[in-house]
N, C-alpha and C. Protein backbone atom coordinates (compact mmCIF):
# COMPACT_ATOMS: atom_id res chain seq x y z
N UNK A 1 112.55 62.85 183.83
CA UNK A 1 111.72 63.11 184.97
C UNK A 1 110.68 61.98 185.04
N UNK A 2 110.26 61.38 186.43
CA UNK A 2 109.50 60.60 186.76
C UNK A 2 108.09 61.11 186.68
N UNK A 3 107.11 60.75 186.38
CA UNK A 3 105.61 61.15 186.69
C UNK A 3 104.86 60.17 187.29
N UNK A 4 104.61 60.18 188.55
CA UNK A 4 103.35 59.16 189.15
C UNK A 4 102.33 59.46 188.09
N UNK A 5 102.03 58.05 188.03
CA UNK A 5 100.80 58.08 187.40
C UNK A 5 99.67 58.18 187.92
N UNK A 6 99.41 58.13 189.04
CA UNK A 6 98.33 59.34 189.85
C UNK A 6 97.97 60.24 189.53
N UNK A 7 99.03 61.27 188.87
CA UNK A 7 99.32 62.70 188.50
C UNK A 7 98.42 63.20 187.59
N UNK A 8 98.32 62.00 186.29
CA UNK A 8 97.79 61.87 185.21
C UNK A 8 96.01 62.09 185.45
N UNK A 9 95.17 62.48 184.45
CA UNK A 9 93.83 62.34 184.76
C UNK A 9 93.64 61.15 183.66
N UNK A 10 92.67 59.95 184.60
CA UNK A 10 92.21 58.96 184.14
C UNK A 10 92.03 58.60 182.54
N UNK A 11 91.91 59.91 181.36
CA UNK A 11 91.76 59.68 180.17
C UNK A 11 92.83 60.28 179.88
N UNK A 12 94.27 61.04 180.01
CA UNK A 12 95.72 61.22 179.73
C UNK A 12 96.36 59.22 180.11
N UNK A 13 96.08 59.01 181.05
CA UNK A 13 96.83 57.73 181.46
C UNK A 13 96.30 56.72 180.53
N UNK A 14 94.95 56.53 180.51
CA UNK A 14 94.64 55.34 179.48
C UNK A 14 95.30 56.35 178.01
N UNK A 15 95.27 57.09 177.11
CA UNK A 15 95.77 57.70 176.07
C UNK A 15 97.16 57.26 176.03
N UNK A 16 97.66 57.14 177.36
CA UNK A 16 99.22 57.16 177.18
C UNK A 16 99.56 55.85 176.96
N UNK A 17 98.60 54.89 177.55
CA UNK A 17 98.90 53.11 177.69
C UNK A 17 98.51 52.84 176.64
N UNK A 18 97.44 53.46 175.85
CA UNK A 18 96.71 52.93 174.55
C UNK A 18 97.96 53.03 173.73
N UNK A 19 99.09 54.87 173.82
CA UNK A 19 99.78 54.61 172.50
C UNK A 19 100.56 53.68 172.12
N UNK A 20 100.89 53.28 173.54
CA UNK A 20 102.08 51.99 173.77
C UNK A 20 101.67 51.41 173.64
N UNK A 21 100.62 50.46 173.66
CA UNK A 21 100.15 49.14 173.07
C UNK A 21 100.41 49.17 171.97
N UNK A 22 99.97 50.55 171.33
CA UNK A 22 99.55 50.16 169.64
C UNK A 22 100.54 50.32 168.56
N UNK A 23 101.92 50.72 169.11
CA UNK A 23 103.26 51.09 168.58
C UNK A 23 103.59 49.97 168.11
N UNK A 24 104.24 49.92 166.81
CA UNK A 24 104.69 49.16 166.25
C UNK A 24 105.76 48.57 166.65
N UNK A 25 106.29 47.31 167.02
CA UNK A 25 107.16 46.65 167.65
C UNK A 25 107.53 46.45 168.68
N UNK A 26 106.04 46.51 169.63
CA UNK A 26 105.93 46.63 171.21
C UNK A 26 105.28 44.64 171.18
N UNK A 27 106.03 44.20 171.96
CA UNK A 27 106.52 42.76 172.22
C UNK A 27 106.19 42.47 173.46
N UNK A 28 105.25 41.58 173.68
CA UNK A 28 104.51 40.53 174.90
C UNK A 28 104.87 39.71 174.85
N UNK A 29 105.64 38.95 174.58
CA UNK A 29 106.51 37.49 174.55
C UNK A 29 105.16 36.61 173.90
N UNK A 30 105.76 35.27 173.94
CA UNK A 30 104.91 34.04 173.00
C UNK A 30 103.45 34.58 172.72
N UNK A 31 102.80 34.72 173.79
CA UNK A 31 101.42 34.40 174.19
C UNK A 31 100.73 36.12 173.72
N UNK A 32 99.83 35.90 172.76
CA UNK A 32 98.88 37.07 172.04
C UNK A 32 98.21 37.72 172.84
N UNK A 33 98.23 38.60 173.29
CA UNK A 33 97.21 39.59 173.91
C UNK A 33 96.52 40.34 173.20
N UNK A 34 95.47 40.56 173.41
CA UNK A 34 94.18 41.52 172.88
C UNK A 34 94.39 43.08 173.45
N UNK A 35 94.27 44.16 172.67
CA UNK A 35 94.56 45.37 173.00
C UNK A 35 93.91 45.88 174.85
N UNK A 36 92.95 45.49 174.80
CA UNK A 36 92.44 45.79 175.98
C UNK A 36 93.14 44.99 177.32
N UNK A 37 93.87 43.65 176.80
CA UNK A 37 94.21 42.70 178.03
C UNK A 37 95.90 43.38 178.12
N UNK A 38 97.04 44.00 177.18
CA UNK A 38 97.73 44.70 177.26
C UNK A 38 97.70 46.07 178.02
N UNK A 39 96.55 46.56 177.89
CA UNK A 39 96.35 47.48 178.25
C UNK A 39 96.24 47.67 179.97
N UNK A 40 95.36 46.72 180.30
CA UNK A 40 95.24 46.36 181.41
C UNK A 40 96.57 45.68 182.32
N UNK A 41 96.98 44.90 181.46
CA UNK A 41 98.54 44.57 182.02
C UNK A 41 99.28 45.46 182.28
N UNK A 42 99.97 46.74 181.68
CA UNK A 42 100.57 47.74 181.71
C UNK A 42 99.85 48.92 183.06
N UNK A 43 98.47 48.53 183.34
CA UNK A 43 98.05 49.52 184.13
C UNK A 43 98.21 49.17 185.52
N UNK A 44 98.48 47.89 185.53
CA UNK A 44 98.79 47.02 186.87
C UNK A 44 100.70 47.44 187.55
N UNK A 45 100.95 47.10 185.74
CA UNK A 45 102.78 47.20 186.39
C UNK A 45 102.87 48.89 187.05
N UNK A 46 102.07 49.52 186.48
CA UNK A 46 101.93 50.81 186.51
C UNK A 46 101.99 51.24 188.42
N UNK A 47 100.50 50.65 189.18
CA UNK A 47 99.59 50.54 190.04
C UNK A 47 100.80 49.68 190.80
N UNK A 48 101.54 48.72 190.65
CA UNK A 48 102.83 48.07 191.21
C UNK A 48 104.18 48.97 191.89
N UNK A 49 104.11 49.88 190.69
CA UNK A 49 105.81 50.72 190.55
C UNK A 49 106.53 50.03 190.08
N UNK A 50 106.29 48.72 189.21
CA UNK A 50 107.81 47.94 188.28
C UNK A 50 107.34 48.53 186.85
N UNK A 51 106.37 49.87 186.56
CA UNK A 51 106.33 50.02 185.34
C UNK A 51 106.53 51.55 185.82
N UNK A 52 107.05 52.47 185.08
CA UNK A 52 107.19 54.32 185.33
C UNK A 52 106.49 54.94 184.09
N UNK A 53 106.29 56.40 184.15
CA UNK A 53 106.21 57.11 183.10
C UNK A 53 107.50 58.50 183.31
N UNK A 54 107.64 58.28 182.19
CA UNK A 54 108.88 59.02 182.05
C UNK A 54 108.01 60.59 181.01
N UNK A 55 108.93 61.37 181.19
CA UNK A 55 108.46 62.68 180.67
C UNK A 55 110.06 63.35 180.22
N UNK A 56 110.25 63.59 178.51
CA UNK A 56 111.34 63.92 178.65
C UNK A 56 111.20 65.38 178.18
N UNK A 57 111.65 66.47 178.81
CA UNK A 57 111.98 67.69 178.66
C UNK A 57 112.01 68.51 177.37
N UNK A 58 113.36 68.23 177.19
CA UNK A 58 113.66 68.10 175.84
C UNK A 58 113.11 68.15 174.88
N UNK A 59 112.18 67.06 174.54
CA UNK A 59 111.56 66.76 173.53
C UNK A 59 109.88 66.64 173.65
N UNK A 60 109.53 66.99 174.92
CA UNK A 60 108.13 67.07 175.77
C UNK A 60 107.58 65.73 175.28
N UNK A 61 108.10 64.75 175.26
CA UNK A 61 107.01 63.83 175.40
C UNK A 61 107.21 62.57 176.58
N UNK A 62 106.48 61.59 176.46
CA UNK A 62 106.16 60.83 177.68
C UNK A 62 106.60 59.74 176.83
N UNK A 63 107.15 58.57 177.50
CA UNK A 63 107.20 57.03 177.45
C UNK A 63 107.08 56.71 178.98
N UNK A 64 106.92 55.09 178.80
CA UNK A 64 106.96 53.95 179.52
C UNK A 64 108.28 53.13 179.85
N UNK A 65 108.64 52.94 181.16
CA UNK A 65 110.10 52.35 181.11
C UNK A 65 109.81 51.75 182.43
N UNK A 66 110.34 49.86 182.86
CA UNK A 66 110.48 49.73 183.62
C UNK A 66 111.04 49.59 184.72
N UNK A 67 111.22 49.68 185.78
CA UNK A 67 112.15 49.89 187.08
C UNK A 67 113.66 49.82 186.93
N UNK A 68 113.71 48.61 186.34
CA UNK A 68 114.94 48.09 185.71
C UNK A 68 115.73 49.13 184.95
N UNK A 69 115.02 49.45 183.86
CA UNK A 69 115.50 50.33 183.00
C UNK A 69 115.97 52.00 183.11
N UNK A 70 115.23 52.05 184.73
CA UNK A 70 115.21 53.62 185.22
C UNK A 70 116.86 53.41 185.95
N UNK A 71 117.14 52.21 186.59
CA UNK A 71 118.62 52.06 187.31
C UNK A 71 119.46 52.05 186.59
């Protein structure tokens, strides 16, 4: 299931972008980003629609997946 991130209240959505930054083996290509400039990147793709939040049933929890990855 899809969740606009609208849906979310302002401190669920940053909670949710924070966990994903801070996951171990989450990859920004060459160039180092600082937790906060990731963070902010992800809230844009978000604010775009080339980034989703996913909610899986099943297992009740939430990830991040982009457009690409939802087709």
């Amino acid at each position: 299931m899809i969740i606009p991130y609208t849906e979310l209240s302002e401190d669920a959505l940053e909670a949710l972008v924070e966990d994903f930054v801070t996951r171990d083996g989450t990859d920004y290509g060459w160039d180092e980003m600082s937790r906060q400039e990731k963070t902010t990147h992800l809230l844009a793709f978000l604010k775009t629609g080339e980034l989703l939040i996913s909610y899986d049933e099943d297992t009740e929890s939430c990830g991040l997946l982009t457009k690409g990855e939802l087709e």
